[in-house]
PDB file of N, CA and C in Angstrom:
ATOM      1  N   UNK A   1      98.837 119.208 113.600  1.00  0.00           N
ATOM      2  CA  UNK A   1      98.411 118.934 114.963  1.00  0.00           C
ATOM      3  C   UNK A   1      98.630 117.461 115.304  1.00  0.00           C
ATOM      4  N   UNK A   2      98.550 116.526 114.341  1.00  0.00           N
ATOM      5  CA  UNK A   2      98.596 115.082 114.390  1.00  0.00           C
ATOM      6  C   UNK A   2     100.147 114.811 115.120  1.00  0.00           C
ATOM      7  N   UNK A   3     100.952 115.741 114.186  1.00  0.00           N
ATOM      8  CA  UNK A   3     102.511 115.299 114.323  1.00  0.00           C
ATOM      9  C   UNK A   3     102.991 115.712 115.459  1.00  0.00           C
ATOM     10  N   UNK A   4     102.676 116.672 116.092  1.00  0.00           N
ATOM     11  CA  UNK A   4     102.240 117.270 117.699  1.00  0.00           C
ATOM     12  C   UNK A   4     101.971 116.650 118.447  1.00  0.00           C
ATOM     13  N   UNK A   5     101.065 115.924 118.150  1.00  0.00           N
ATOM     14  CA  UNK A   5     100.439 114.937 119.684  1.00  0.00           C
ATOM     15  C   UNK A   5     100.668 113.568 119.589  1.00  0.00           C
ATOM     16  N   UNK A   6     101.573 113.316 118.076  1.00  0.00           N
ATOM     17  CA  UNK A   6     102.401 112.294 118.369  1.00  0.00           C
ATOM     18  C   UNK A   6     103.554 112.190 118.959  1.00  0.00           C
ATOM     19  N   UNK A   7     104.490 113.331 118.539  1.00  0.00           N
ATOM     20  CA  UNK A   7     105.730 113.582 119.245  1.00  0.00           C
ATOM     21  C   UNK A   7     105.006 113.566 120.922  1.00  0.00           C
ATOM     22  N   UNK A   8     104.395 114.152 121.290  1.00  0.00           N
ATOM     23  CA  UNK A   8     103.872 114.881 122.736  1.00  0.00           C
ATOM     24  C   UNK A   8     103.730 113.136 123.330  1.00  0.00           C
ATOM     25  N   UNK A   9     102.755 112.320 122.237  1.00  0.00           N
ATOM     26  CA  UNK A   9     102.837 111.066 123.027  1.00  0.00           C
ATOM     27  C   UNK A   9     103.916 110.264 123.196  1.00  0.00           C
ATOM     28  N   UNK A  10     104.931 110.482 122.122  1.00  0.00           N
ATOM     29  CA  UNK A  10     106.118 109.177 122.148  1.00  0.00           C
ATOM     30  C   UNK A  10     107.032 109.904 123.686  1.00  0.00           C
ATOM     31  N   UNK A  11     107.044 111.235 123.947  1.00  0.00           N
ATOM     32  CA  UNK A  11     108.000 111.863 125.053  1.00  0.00           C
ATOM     33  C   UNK A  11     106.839 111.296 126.066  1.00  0.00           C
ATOM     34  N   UNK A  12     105.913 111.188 126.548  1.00  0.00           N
ATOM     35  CA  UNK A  12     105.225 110.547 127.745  1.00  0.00           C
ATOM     36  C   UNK A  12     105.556 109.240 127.895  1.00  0.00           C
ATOM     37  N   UNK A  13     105.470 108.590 126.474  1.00  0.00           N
ATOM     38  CA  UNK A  13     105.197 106.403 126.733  1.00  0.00           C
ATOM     39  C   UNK A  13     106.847 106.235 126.855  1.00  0.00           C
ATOM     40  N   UNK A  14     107.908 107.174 126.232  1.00  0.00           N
ATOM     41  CA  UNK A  14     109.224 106.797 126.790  1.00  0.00           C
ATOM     42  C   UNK A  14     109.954 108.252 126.593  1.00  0.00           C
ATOM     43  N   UNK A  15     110.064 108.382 128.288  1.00  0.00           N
ATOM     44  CA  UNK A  15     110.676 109.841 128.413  1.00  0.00           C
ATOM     45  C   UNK A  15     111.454 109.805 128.465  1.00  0.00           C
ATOM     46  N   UNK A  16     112.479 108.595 128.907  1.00  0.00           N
ATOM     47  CA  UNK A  16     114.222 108.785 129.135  1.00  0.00           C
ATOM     48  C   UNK A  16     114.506 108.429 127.370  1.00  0.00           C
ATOM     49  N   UNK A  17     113.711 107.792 126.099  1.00  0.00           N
ATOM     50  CA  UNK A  17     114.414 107.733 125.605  1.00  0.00           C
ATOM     51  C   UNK A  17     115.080 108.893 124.160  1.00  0.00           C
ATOM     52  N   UNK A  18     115.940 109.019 123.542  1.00  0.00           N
ATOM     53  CA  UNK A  18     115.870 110.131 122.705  1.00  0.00           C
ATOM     54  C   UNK A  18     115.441 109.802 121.540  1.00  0.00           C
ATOM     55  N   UNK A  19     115.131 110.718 120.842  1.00  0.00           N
ATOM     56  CA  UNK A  19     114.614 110.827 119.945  1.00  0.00           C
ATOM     57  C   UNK A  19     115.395 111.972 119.120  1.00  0.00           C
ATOM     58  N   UNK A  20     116.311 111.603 118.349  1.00  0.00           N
ATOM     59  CA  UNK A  20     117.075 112.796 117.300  1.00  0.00           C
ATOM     60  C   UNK A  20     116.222 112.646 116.183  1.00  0.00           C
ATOM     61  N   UNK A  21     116.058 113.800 116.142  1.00  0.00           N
ATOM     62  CA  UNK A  21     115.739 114.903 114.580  1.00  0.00           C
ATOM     63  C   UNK A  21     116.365 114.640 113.690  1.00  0.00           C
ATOM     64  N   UNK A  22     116.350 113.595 112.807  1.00  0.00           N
ATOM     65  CA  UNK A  22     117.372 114.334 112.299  1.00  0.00           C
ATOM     66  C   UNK A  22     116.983 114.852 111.077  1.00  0.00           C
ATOM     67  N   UNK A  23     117.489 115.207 109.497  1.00  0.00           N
ATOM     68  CA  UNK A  23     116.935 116.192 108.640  1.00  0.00           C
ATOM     69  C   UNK A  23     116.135 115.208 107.814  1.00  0.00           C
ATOM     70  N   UNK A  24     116.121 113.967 107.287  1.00  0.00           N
ATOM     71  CA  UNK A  24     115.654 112.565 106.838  1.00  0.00           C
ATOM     72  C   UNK A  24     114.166 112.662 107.932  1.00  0.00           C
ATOM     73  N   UNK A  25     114.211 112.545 108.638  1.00  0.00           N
ATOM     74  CA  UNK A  25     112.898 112.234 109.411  1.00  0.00           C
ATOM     75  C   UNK A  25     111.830 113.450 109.731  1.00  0.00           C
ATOM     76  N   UNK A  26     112.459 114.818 109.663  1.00  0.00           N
ATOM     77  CA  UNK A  26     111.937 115.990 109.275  1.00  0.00           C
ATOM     78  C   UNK A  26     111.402 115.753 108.189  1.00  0.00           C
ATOM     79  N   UNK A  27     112.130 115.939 106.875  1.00  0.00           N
ATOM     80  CA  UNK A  27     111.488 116.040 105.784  1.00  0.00           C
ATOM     81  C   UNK A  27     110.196 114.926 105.401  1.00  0.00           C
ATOM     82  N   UNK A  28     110.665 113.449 106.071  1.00  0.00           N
ATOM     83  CA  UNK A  28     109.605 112.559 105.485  1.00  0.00           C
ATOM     84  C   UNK A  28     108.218 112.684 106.576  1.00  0.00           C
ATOM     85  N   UNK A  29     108.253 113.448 107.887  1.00  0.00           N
ATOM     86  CA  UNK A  29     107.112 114.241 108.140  1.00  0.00           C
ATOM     87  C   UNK A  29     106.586 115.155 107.498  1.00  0.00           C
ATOM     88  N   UNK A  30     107.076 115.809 107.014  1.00  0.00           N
ATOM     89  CA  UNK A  30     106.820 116.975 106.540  1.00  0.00           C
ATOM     90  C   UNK A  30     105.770 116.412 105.146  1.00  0.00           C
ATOM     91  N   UNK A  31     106.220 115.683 104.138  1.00  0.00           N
ATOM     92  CA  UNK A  31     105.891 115.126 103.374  1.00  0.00           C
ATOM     93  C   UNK A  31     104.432 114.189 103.549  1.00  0.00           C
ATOM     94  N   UNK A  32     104.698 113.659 104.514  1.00  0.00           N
ATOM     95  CA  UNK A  32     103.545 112.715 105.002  1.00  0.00           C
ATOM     96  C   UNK A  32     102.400 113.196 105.377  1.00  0.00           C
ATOM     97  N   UNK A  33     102.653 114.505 105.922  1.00  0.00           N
ATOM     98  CA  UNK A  33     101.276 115.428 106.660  1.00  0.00           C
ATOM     99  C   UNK A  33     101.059 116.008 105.394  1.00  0.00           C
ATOM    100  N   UNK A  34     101.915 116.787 104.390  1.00  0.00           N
ATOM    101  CA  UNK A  34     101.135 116.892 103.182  1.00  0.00           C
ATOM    102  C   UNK A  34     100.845 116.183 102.187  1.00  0.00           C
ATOM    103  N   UNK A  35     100.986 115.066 102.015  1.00  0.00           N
ATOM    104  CA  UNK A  35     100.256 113.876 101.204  1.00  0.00           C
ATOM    105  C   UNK A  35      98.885 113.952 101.952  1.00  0.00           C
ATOM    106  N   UNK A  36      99.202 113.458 103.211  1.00  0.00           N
ATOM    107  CA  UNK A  36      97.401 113.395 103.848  1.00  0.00           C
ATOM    108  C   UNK A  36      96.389 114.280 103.850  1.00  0.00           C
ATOM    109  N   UNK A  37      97.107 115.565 103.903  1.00  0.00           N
ATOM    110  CA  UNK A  37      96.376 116.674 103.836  1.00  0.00           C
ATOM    111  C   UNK A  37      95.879 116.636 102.436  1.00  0.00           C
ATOM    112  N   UNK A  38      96.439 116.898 101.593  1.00  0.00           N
ATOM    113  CA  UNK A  38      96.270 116.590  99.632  1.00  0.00           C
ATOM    114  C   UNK A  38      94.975 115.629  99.528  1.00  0.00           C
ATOM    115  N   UNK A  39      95.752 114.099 100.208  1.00  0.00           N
ATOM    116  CA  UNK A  39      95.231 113.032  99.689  1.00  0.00           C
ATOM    117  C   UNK A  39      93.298 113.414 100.295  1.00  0.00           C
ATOM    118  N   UNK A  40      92.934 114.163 101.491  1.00  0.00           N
ATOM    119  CA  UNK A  40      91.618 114.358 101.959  1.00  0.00           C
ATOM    120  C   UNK A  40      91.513 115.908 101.384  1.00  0.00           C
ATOM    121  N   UNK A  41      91.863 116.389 100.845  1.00  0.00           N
ATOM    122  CA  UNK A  41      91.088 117.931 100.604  1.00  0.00           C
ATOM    123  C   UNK A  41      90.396 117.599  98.770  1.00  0.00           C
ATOM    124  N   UNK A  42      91.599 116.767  98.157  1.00  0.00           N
ATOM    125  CA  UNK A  42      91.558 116.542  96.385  1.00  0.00           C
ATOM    126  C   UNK A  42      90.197 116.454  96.256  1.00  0.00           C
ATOM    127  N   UNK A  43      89.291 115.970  96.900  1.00  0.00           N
ATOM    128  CA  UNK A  43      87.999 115.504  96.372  1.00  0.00           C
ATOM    129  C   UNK A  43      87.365 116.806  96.340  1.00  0.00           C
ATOM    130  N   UNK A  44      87.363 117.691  97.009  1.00  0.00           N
ATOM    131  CA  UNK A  44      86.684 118.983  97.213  1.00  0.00           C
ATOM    132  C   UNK A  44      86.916 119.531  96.235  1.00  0.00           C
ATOM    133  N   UNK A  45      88.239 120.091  96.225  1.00  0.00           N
ATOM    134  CA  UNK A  45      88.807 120.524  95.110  1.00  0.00           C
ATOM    135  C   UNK A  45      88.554 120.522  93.803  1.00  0.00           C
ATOM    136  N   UNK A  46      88.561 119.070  93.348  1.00  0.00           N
ATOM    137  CA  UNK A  46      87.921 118.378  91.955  1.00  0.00           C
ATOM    138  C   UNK A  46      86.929 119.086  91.936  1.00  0.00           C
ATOM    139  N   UNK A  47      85.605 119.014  93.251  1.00  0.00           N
ATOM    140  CA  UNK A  47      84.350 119.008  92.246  1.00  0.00           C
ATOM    141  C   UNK A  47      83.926 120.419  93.008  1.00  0.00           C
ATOM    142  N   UNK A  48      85.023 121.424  93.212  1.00  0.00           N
ATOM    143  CA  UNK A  48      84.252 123.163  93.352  1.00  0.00           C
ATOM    144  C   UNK A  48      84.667 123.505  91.960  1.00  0.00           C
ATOM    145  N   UNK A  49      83.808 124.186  92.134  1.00  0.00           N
ATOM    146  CA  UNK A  49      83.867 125.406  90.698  1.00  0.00           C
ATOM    147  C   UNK A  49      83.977 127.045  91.053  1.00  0.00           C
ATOM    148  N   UNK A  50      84.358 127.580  90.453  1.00  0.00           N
ATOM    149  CA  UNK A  50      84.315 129.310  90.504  1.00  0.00           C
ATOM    150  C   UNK A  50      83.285 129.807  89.613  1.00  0.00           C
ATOM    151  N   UNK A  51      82.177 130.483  90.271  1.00  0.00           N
ATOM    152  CA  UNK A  51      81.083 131.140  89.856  1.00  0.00           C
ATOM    153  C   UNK A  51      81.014 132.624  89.832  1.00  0.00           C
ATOM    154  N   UNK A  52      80.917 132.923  88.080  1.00  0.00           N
ATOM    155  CA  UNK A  52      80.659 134.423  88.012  1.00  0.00           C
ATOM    156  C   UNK A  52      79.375 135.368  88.030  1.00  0.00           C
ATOM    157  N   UNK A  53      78.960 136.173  89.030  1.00  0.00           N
ATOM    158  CA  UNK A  53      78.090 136.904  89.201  1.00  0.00           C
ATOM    159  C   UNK A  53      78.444 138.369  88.663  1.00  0.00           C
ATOM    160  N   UNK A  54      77.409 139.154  87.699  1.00  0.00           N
ATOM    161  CA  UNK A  54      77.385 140.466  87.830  1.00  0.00           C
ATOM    162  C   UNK A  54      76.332 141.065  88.539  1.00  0.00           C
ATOM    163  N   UNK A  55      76.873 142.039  89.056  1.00  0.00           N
ATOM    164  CA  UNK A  55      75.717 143.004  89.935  1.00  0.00           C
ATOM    165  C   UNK A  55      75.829 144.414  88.918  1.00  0.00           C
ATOM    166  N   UNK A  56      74.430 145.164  89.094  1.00  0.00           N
ATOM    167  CA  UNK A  56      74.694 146.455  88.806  1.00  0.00           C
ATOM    168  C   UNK A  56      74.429 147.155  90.015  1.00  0.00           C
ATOM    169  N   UNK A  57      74.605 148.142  90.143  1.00  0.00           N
ATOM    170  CA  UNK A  57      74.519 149.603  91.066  1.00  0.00           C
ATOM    171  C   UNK A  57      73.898 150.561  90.516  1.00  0.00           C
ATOM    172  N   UNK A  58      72.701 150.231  90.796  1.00  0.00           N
ATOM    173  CA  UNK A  58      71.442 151.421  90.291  1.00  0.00           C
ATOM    174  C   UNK A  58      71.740 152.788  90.181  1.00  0.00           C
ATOM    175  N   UNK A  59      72.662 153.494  91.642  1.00  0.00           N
ATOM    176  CA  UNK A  59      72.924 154.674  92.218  1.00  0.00           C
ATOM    177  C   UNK A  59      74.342 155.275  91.281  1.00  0.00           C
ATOM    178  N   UNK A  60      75.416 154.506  91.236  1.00  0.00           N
ATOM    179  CA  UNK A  60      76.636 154.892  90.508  1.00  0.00           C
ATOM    180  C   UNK A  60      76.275 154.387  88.901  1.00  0.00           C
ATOM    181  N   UNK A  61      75.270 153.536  88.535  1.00  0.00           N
ATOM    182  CA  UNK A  61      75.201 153.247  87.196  1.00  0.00           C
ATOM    183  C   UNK A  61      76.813 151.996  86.582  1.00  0.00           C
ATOM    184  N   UNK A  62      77.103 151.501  87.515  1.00  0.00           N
ATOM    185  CA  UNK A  62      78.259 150.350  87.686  1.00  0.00           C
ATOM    186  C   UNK A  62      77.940 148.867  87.819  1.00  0.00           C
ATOM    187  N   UNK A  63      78.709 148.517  86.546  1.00  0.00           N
ATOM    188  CA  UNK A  63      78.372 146.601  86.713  1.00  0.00           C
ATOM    189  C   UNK A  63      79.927 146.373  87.430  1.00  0.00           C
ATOM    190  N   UNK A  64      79.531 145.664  88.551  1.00  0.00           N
ATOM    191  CA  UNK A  64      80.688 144.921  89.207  1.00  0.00           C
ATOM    192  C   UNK A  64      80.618 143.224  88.821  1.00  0.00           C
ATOM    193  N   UNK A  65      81.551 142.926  88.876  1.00  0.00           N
ATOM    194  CA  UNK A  65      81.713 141.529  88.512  1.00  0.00           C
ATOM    195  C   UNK A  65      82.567 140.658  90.059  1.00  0.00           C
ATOM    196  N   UNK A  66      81.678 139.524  90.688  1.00  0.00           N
ATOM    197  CA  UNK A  66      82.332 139.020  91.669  1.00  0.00           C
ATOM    198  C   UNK A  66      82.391 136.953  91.384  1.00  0.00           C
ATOM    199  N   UNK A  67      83.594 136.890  91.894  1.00  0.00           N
ATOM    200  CA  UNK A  67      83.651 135.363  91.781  1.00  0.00           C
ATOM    201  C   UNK A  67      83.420 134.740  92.937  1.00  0.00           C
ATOM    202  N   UNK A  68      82.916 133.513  92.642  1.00  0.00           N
ATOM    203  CA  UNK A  68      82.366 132.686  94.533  1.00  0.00           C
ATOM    204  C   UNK A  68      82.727 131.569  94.040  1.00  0.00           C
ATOM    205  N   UNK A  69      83.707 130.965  94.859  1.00  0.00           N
ATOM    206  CA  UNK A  69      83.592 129.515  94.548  1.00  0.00           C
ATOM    207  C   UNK A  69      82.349 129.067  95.497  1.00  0.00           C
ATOM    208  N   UNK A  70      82.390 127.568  94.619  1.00  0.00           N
ATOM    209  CA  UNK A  70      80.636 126.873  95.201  1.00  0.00           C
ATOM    210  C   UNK A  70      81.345 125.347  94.967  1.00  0.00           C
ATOM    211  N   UNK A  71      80.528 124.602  95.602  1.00  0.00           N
ATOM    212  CA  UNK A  71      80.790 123.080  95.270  1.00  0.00           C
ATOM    213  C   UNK A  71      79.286 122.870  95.430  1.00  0.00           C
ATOM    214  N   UNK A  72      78.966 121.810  94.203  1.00  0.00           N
ATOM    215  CA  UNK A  72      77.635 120.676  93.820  1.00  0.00           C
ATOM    216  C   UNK A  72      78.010 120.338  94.892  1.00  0.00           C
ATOM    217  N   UNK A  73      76.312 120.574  95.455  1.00  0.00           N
ATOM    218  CA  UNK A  73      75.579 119.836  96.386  1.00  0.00           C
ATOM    219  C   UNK A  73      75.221 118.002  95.852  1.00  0.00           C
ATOM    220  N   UNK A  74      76.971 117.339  95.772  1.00  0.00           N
ATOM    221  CA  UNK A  74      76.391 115.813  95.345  1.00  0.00           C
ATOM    222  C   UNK A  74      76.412 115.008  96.182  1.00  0.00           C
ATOM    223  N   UNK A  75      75.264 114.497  96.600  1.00  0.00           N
ATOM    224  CA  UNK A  75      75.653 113.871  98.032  1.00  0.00           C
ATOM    225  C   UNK A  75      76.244 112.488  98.412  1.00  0.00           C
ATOM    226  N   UNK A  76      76.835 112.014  97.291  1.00  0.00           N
ATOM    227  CA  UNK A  76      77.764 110.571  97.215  1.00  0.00           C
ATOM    228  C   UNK A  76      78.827 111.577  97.495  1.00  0.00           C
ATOM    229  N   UNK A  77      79.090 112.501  96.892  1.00  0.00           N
ATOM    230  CA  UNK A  77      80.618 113.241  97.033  1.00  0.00           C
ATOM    231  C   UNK A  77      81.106 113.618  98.367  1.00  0.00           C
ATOM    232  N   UNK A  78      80.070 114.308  98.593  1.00  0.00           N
ATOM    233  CA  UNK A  78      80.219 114.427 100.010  1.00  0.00           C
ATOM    234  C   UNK A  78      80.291 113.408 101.372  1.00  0.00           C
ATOM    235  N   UNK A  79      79.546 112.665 101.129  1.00  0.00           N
ATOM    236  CA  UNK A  79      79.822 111.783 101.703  1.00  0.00           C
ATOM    237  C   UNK A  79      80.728 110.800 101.666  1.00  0.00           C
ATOM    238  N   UNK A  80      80.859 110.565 100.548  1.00  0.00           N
ATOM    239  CA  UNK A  80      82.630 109.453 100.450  1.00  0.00           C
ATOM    240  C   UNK A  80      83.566 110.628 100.897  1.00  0.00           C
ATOM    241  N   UNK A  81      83.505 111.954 100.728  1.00  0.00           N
ATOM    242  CA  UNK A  81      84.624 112.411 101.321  1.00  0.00           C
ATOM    243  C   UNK A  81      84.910 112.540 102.974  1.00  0.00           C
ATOM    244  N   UNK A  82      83.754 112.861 103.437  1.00  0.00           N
ATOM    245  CA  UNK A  82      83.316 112.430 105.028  1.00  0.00           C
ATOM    246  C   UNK A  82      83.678 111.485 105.255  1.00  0.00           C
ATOM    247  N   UNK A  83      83.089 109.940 104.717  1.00  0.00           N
ATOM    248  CA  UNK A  83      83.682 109.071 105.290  1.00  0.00           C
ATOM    249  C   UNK A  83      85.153 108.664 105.213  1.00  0.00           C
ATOM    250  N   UNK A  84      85.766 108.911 103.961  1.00  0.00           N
ATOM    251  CA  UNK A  84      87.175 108.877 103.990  1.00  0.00           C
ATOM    252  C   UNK A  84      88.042 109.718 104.945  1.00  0.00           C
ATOM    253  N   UNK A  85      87.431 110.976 105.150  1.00  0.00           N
ATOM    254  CA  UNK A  85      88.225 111.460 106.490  1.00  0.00           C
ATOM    255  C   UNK A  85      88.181 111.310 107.734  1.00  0.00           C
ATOM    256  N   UNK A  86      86.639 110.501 108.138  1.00  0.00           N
ATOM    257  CA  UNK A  86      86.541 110.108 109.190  1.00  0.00           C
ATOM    258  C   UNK A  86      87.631 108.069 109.265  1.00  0.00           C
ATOM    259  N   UNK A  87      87.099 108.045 108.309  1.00  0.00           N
ATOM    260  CA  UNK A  87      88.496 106.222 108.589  1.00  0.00           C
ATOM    261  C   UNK A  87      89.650 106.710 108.781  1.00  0.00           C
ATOM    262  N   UNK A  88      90.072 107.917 107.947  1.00  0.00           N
ATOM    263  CA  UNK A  88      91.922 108.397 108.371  1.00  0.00           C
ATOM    264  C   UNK A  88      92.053 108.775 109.174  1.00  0.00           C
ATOM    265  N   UNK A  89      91.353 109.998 109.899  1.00  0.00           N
ATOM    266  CA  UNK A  89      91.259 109.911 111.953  1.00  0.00           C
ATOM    267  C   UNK A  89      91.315 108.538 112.229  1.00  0.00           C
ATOM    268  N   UNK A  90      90.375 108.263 112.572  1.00  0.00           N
ATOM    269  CA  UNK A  90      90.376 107.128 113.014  1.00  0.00           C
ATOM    270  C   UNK A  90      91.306 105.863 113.307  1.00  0.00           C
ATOM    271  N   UNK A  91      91.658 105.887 111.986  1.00  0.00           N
ATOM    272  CA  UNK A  91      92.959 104.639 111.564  1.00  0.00           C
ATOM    273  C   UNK A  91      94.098 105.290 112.125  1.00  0.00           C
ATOM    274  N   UNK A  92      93.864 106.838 112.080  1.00  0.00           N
ATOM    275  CA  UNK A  92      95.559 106.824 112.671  1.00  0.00           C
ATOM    276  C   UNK A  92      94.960 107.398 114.488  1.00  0.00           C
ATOM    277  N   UNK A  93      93.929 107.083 115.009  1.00  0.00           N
ATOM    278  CA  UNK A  93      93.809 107.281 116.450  1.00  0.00           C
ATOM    279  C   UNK A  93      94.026 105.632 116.881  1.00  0.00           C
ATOM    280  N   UNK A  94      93.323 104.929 115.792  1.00  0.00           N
ATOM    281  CA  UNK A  94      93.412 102.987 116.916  1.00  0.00           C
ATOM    282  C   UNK A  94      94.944 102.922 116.530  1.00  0.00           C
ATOM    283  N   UNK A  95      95.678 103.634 115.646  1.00  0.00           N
ATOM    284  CA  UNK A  95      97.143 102.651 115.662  1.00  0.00           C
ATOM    285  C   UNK A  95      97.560 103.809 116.590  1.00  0.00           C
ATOM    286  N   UNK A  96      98.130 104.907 116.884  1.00  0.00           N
ATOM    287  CA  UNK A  96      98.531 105.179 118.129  1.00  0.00           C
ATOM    288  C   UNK A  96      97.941 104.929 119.798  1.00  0.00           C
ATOM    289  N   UNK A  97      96.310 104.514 119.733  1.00  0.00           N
ATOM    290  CA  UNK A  97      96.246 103.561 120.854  1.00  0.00           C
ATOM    291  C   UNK A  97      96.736 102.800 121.138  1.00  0.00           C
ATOM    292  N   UNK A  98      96.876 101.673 119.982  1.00  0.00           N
ATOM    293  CA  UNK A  98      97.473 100.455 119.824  1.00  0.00           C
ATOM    294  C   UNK A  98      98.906 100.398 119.995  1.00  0.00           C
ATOM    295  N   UNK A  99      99.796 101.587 119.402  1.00  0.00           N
ATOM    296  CA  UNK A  99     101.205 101.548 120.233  1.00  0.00           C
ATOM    297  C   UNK A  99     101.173 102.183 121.556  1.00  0.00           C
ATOM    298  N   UNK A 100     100.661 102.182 122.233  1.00  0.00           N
ATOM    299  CA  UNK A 100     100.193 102.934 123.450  1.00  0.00           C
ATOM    300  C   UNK A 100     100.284 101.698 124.424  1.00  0.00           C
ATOM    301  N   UNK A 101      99.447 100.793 124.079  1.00  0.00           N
ATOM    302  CA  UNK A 101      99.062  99.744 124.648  1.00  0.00           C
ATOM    303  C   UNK A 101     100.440  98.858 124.550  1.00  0.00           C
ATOM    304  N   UNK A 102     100.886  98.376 122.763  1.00  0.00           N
ATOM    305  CA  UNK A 102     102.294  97.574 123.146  1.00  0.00           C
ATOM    306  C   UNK A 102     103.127  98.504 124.162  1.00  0.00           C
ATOM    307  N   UNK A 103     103.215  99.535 124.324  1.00  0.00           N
ATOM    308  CA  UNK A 103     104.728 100.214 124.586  1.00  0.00           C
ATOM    309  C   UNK A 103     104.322 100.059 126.529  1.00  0.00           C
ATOM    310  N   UNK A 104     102.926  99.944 126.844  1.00  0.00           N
ATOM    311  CA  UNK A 104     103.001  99.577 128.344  1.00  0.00           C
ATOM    312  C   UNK A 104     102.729  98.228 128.568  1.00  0.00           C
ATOM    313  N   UNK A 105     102.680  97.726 127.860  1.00  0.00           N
ATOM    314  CA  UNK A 105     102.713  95.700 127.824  1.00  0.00           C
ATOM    315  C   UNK A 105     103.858  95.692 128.112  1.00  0.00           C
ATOM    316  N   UNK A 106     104.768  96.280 126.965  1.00  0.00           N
ATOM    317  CA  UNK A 106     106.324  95.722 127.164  1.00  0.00           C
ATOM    318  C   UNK A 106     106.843  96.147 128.529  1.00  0.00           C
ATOM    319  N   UNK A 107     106.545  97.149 128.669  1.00  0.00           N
ATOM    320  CA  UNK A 107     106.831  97.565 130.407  1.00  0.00           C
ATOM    321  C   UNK A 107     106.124  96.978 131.846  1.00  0.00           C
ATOM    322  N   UNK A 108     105.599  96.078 131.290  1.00  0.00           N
ATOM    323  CA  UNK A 108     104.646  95.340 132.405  1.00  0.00           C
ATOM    324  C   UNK A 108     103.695  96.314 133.338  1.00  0.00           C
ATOM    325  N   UNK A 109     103.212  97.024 132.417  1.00  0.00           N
ATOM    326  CA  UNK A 109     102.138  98.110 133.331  1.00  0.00           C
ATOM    327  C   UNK A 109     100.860  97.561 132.334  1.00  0.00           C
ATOM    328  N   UNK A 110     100.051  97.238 133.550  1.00  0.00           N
ATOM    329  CA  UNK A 110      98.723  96.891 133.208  1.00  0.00           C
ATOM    330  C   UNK A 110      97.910  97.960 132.782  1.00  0.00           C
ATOM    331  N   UNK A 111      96.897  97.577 131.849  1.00  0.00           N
ATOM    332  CA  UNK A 111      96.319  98.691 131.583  1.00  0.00           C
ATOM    333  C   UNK A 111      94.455  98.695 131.422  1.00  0.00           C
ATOM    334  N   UNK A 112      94.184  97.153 132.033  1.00  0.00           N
ATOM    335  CA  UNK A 112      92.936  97.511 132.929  1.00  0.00           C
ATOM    336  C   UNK A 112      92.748  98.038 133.751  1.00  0.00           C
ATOM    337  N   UNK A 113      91.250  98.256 134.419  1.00  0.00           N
ATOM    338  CA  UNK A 113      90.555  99.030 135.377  1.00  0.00           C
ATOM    339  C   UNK A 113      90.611  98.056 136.498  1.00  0.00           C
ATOM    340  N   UNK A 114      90.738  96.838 136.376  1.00  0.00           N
ATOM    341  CA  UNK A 114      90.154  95.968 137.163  1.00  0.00           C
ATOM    342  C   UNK A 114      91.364  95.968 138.848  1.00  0.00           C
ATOM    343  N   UNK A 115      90.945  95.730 139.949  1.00  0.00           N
ATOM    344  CA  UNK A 115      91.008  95.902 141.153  1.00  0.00           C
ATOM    345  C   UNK A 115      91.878  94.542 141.426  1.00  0.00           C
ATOM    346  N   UNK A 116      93.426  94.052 142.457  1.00  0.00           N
ATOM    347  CA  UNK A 116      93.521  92.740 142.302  1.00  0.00           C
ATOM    348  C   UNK A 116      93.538  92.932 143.971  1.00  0.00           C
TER     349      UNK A 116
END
């Protein structure tokens, strides 16, 4: 979705200019959204576990066996992982503001509120 509403923004801040695809810049997207994705899920990952439960069935006389993953309730874990995904939003929302802002500087479009 990131790589979406970046493309979506670079065709608004410059619509006449092009932008080729080409297979080099595909792939090192492609790559980049799954590093980030990796680099924020790994922590979860690490610390779930798969938990085995048996049940019996009184009526059929049957032990079933079911697996659940679970993750420790650790609450440093959780939280460094929260906050690490909330700075990577983040970091990558102020730097596409921030080219937002150079790319209408350079065009001499103001981008206060203020009245002249």
């Amino acid at each position: 979705m990131m790589a979406l509403s970046w493309d979506r923004c670079q065709a608004v801040v410059n619509p006449l200019q092009k932008r080729p695809l080409s297979r080099k810049r595909s792939v090192t997207a492609i790559l980049v959204i799954w590093v980030l994705s990796t680099v924020t899920a790994l922590p979860f990952a690490i610390s779930a576990s798969v938990n085995t439960f048996f049940t019996y069935d009184v009526v059929t006389s049957t032990v079933s066996k079911t697996h659940v993953c679970s993750a420790p309730v650790n609450s440093f874990c959780v939280q460094s992982c929260f906050k690490c995904d909330i700075i990577v939003r983040l970091g990558w929302k102020s730097s596409g503001r921030f080219r937002n802002v150079c790319a209408f500087s350079r065009r001499g479009v103001h981008t206060s509120n203020t009245r002249s």
